[in-house]
C-alpha atoms as a PDB file:
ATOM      1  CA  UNK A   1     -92.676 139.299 -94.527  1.00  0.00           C
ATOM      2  CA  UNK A   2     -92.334 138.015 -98.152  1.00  0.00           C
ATOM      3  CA  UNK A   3     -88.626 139.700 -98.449  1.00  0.00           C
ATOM      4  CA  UNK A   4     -87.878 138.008 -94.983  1.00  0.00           C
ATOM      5  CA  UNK A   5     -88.392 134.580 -96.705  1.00  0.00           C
ATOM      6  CA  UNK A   6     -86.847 135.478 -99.591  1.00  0.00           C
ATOM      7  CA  UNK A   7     -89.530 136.631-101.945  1.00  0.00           C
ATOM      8  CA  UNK A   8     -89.685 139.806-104.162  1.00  0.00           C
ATOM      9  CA  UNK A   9     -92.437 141.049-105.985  1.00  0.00           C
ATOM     10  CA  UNK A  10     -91.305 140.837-109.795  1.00  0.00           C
ATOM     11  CA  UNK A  11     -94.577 142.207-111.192  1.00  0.00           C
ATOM     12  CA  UNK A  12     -98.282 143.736-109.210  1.00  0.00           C
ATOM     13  CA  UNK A  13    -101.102 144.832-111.683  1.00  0.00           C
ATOM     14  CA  UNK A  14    -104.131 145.553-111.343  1.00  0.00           C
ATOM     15  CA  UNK A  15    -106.567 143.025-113.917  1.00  0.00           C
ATOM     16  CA  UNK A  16    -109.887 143.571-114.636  1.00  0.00           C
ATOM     17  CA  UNK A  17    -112.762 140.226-113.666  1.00  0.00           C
ATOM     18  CA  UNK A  18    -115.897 139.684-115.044  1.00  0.00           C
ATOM     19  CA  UNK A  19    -118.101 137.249-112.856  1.00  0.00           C
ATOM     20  CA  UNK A  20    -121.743 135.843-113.661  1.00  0.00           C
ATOM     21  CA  UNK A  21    -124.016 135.346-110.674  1.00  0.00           C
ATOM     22  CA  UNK A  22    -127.119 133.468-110.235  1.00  0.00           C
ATOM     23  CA  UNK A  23    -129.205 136.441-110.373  1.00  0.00           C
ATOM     24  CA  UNK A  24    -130.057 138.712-106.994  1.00  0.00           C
ATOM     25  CA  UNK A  25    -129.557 135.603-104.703  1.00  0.00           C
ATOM     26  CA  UNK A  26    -126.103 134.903-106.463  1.00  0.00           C
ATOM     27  CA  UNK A  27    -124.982 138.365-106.056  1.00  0.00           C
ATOM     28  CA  UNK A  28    -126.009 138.251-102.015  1.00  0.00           C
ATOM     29  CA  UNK A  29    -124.401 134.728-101.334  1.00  0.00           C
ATOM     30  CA  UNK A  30    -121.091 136.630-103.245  1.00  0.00           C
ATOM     31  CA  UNK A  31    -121.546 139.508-100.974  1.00  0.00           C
ATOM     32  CA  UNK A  32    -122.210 137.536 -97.949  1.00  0.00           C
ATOM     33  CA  UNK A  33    -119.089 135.759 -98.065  1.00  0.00           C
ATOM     34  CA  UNK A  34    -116.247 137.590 -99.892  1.00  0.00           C
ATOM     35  CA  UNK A  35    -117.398 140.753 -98.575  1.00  0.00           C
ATOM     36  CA  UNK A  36    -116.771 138.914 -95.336  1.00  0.00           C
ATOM     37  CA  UNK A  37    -114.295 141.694 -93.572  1.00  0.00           C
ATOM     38  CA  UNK A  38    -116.715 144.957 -94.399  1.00  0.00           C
ATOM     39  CA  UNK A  39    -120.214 142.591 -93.326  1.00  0.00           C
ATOM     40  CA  UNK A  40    -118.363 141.682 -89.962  1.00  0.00           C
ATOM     41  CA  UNK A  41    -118.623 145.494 -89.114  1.00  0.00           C
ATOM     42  CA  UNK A  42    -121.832 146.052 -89.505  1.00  0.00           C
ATOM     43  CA  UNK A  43    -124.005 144.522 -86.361  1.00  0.00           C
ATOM     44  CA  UNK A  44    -125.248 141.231 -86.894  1.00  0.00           C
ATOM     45  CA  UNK A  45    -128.974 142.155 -86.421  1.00  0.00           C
ATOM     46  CA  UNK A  46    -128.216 144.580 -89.505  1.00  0.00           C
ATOM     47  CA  UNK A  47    -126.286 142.465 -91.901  1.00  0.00           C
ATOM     48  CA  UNK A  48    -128.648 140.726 -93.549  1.00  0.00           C
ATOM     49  CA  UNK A  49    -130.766 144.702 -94.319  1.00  0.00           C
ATOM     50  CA  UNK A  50    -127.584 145.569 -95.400  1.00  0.00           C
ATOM     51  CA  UNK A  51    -126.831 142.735 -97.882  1.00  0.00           C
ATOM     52  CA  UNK A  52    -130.014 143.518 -99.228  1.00  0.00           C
ATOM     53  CA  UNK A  53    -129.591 146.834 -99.811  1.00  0.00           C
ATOM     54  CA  UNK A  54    -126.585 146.805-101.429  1.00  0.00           C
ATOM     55  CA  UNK A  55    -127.617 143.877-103.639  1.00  0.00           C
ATOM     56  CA  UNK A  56    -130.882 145.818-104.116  1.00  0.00           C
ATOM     57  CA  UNK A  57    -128.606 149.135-105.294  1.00  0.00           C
ATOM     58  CA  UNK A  58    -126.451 147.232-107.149  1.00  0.00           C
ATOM     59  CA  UNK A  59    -128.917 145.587-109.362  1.00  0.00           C
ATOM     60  CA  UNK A  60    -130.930 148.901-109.959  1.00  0.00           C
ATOM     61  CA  UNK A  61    -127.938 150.573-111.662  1.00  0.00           C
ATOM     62  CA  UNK A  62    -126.485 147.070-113.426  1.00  0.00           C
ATOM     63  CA  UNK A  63    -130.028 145.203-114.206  1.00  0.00           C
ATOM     64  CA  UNK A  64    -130.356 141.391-114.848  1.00  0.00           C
ATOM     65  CA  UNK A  65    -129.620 139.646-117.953  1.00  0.00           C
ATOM     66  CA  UNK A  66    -131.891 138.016-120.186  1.00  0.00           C
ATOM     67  CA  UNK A  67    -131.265 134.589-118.575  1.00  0.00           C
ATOM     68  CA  UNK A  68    -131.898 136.569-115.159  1.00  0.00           C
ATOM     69  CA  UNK A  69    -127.976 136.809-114.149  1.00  0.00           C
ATOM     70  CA  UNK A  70    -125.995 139.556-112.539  1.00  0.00           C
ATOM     71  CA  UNK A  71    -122.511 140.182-114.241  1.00  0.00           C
ATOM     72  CA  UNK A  72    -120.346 142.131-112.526  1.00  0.00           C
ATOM     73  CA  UNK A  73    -117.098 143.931-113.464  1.00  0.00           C
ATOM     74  CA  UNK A  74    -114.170 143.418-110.855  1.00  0.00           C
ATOM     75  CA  UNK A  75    -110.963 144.158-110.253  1.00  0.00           C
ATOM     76  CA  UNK A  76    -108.156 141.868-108.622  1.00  0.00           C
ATOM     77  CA  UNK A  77    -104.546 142.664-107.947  1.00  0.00           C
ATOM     78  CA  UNK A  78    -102.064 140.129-109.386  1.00  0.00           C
ATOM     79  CA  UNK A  79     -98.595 139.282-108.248  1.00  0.00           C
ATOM     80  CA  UNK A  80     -95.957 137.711-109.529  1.00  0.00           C
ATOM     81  CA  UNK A  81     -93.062 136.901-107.352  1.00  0.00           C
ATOM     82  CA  UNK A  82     -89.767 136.403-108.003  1.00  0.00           C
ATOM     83  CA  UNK A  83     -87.829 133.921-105.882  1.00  0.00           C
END
Protein backbone atom coordinates (compact mmCIF):
# COMPACT_ATOMS: atom_id res chain seq x y z
CA UNK A 1 0.00 0.00 0.00
CA UNK A 2 2.84 2.46 0.87
CA UNK A 3 4.36 2.11 -2.91
CA UNK A 4 0.68 2.69 -4.15
CA UNK A 5 0.83 6.19 -2.51
CA UNK A 6 4.04 6.79 -3.42
CA UNK A 7 6.20 5.78 -0.53
CA UNK A 8 9.42 3.62 -0.47
CA UNK A 9 11.12 2.32 2.34
CA UNK A 10 14.67 4.11 2.28
CA UNK A 11 15.95 2.41 5.45
CA UNK A 12 14.15 -0.69 8.12
CA UNK A 13 16.37 -1.66 11.19
CA UNK A 14 15.85 -3.29 13.82
CA UNK A 15 16.82 -0.86 17.30
CA UNK A 16 17.15 -2.06 20.50
CA UNK A 17 14.51 -0.20 23.67
CA UNK A 18 15.05 -0.16 27.09
CA UNK A 19 11.76 0.67 29.12
CA UNK A 20 11.36 1.15 33.05
CA UNK A 21 8.10 -0.05 34.54
CA UNK A 22 6.47 0.60 37.75
CA UNK A 23 7.42 -2.62 39.14
CA UNK A 24 5.10 -6.03 38.61
CA UNK A 25 1.89 -3.86 38.20
CA UNK A 26 3.77 -1.66 35.53
CA UNK A 27 4.93 -4.58 33.65
CA UNK A 28 1.05 -6.12 33.61
CA UNK A 29 -0.68 -2.73 32.65
CA UNK A 30 2.32 -2.84 29.62
CA UNK A 31 1.31 -6.32 28.87
CA UNK A 32 -2.31 -5.75 29.13
CA UNK A 33 -2.40 -3.22 26.58
CA UNK A 34 0.43 -3.44 23.99
CA UNK A 35 0.28 -7.05 24.08
CA UNK A 36 -3.27 -6.30 23.04
CA UNK A 37 -3.40 -8.67 19.68
CA UNK A 38 -1.77 -12.02 21.50
CA UNK A 39 -4.22 -11.26 25.02
CA UNK A 40 -7.33 -11.03 22.60
CA UNK A 41 -6.66 -14.81 21.84
CA UNK A 42 -6.60 -16.11 24.86
CA UNK A 43 -10.40 -16.41 26.42
CA UNK A 44 -11.39 -13.63 28.42
CA UNK A 45 -12.06 -15.69 31.62
CA UNK A 46 -8.19 -16.62 31.19
CA UNK A 47 -6.53 -13.36 30.42
CA UNK A 48 -6.09 -11.93 33.43
CA UNK A 49 -4.19 -15.85 34.80
CA UNK A 50 -2.36 -15.35 31.90
CA UNK A 51 -1.09 -11.76 32.40
CA UNK A 52 -0.07 -12.93 35.59
CA UNK A 53 1.81 -15.59 34.66
CA UNK A 54 3.75 -14.16 32.24
CA UNK A 55 4.45 -11.09 34.38
CA UNK A 56 5.12 -13.61 37.18
CA UNK A 57 7.84 -15.54 34.65
CA UNK A 58 9.13 -12.60 33.48
CA UNK A 59 10.10 -11.09 36.72
CA UNK A 60 11.61 -14.44 38.08
CA UNK A 61 14.28 -14.52 35.35
CA UNK A 62 14.76 -10.37 35.15
CA UNK A 63 14.17 -9.45 39.08
CA UNK A 64 13.22 -5.90 40.34
CA UNK A 65 15.48 -3.09 40.80
CA UNK A 66 16.50 -1.53 43.85
CA UNK A 67 13.81 1.19 43.56
CA UNK A 68 11.38 -1.91 42.88
CA UNK A 69 11.18 -1.34 38.86
CA UNK A 70 11.11 -3.77 36.01
CA UNK A 71 13.45 -2.77 33.03
CA UNK A 72 13.00 -4.47 30.14
CA UNK A 73 15.07 -4.84 26.94
CA UNK A 74 12.97 -4.41 23.62
CA UNK A 75 13.23 -4.36 20.28
CA UNK A 76 11.31 -2.04 17.69
CA UNK A 77 11.58 -1.95 13.94
CA UNK A 78 12.30 1.52 12.49
CA UNK A 79 11.50 2.90 9.10
CA UNK A 80 12.47 5.49 7.26
CA UNK A 81 10.64 6.33 4.13
CA UNK A 82 11.57 7.94 1.29
CA UNK A 83 8.99 10.01 -0.57
Amino acid sequence: MAAQMGFKINTLRLVPKDALYDGAAGLAVWLRTTWLPFVQRVPENLRDAFIAAVTRRYIAKHPLDAAGQCMCAWSVWKSRPNA
